[in-house]
N, C-alpha and C. Protein backbone atom coordinates (compact mmCIF):
# COMPACT_ATOMS: atom_id res chain seq x y z
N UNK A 1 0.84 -1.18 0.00
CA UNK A 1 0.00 0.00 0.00
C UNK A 1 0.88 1.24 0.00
N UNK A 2 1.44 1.67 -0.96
CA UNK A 2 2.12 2.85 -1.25
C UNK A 2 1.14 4.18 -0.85
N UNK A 3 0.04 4.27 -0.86
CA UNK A 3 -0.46 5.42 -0.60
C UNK A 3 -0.79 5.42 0.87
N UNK A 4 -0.72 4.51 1.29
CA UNK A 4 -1.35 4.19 2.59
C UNK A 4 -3.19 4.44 2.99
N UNK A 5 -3.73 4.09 2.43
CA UNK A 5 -4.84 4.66 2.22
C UNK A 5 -5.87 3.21 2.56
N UNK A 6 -5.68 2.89 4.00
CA UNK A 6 -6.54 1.91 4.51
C UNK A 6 -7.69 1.49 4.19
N UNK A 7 -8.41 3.18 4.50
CA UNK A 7 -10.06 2.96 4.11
C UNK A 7 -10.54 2.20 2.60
N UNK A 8 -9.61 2.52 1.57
CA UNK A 8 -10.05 2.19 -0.01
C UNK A 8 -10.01 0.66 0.14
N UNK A 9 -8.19 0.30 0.78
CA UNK A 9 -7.89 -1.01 0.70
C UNK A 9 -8.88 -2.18 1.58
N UNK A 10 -9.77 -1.68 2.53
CA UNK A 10 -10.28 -2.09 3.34
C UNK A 10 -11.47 -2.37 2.66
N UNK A 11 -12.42 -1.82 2.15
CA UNK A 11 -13.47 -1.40 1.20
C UNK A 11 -13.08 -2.81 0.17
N UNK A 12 -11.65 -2.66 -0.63
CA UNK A 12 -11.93 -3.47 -2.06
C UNK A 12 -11.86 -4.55 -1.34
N UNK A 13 -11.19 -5.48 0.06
CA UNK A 13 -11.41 -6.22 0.51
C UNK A 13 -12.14 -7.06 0.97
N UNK A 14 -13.20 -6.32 1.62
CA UNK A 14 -14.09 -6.92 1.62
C UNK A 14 -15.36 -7.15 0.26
N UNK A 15 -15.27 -6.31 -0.37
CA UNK A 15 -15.63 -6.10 -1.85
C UNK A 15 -14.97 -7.54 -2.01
N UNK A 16 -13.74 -7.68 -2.49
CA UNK A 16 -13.56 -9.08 -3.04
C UNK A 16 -14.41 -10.46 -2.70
N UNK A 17 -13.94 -10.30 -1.56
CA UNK A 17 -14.55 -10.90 -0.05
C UNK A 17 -15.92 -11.89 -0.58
N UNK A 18 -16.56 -10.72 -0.48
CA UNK A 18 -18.12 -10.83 -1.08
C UNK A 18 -17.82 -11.33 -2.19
N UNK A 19 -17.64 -11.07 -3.52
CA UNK A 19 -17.33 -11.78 -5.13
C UNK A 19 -17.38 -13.00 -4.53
N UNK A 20 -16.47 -13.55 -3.86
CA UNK A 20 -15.88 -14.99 -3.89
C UNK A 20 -16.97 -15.34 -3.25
N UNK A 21 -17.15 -15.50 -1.96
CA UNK A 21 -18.36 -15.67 -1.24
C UNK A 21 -19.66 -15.82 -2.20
N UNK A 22 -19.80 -15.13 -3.40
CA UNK A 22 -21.58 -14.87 -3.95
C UNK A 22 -21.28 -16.04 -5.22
N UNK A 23 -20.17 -16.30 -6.12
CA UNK A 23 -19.76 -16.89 -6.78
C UNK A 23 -19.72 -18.54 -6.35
N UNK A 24 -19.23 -18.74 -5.05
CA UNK A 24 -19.36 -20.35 -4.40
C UNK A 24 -20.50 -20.41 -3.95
N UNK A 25 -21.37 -19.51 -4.18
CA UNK A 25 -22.77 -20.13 -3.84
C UNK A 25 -23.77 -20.02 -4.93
N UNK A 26 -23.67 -19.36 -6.14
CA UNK A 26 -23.95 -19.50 -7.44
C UNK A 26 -23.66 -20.82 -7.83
N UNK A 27 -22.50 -20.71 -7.49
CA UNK A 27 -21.84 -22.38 -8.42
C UNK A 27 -22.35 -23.61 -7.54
N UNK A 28 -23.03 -23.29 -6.28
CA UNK A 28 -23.41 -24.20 -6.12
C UNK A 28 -24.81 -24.64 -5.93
N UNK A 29 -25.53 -23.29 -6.13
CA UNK A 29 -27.08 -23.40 -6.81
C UNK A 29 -26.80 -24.14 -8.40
N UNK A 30 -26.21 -23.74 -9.06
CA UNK A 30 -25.80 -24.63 -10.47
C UNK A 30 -25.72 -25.73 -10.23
N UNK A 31 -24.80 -26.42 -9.35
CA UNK A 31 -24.44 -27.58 -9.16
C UNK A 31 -26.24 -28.25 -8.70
N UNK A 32 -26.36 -27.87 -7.39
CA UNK A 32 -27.70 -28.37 -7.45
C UNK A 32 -28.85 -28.57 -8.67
N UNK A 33 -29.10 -27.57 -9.52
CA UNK A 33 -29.86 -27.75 -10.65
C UNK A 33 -29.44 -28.89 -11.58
N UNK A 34 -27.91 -28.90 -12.34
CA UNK A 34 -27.92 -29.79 -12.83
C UNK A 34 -28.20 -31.13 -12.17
N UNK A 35 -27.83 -30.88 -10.37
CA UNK A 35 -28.26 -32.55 -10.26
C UNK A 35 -29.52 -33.12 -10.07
N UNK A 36 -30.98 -32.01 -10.58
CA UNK A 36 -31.64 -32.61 -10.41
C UNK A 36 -32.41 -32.69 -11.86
N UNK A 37 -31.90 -32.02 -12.54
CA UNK A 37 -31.95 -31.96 -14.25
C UNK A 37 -33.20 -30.79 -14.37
N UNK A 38 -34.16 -31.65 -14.93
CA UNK A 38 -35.90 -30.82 -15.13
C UNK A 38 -36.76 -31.70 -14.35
N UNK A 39 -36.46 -31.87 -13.29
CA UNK A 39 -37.09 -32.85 -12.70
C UNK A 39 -38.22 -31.73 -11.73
N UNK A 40 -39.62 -31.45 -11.65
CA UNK A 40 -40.09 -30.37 -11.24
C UNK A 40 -40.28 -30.60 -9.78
N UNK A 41 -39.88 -31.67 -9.42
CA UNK A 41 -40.18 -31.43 -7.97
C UNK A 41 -38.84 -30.95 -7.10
N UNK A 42 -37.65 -31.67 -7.66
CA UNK A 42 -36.77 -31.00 -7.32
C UNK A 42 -35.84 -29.37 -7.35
N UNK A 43 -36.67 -29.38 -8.48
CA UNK A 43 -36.71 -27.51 -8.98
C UNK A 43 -36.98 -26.91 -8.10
N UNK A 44 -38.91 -27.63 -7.30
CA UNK A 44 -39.40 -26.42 -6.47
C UNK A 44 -38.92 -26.92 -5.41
N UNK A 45 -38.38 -27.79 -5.13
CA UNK A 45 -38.22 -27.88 -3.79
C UNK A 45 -36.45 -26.75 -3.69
N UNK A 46 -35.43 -26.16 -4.51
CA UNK A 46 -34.72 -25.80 -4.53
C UNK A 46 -34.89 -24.27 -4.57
N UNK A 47 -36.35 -24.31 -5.40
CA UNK A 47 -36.83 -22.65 -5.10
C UNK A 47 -37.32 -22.96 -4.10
N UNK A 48 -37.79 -23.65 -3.17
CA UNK A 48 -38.51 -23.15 -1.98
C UNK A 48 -36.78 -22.78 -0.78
N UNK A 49 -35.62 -23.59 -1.35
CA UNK A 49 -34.99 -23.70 -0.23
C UNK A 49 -34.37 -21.95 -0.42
N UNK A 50 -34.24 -21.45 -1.76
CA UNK A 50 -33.70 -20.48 -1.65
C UNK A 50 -34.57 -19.16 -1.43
N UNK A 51 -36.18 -19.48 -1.15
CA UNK A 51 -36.78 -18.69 -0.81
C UNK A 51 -36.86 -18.30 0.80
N UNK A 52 -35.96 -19.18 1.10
CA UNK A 52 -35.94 -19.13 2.84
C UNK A 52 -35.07 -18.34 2.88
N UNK A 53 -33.89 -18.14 1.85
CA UNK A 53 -32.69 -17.53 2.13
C UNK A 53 -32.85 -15.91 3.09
N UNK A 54 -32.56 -15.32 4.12
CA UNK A 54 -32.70 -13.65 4.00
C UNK A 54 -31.22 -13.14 3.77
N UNK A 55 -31.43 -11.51 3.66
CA UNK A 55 -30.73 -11.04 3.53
C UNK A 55 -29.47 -10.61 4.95
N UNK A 56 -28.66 -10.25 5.12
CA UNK A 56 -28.08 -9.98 6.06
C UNK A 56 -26.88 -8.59 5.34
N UNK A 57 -27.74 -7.36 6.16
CA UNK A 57 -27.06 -6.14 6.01
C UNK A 57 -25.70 -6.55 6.39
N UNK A 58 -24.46 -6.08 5.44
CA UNK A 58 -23.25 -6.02 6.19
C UNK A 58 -22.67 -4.82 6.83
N UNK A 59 -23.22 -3.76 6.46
CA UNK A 59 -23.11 -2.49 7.77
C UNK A 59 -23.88 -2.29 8.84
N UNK A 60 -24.66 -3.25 9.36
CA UNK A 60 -25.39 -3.32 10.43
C UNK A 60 -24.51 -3.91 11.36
């Protein structure tokens, strides 16, 4: 950190943080779909699981 400038570096960090985090759980809603193909019960039962999901403020 040549500028020294914590706050930015702190910010893209957790910024990354998050990417990786939202990406391994994409890939693994994917993963689930293909393993249940078009099969409709397993569809809804995968929308129901991600309808449970909430949100969680990260500046709270």
């Amino acid at each position: 950190m040549k500028e020294k400038d914590h706050a930015t570096y702190n910010l893209l960090q957790w910024y990354v943080t998050e990417q990786v985090e939202e990406e391994a759980t994409v890939s693994e809603i994917i993963d689930h779909i293909k393993l249940v193909g078009d099969n409709g019960y397993g569809l809804y039962t995968i929308d129901k699981e991600l309808a449970q999901r909430s949100f969680v403020d990260p500046t709270a």
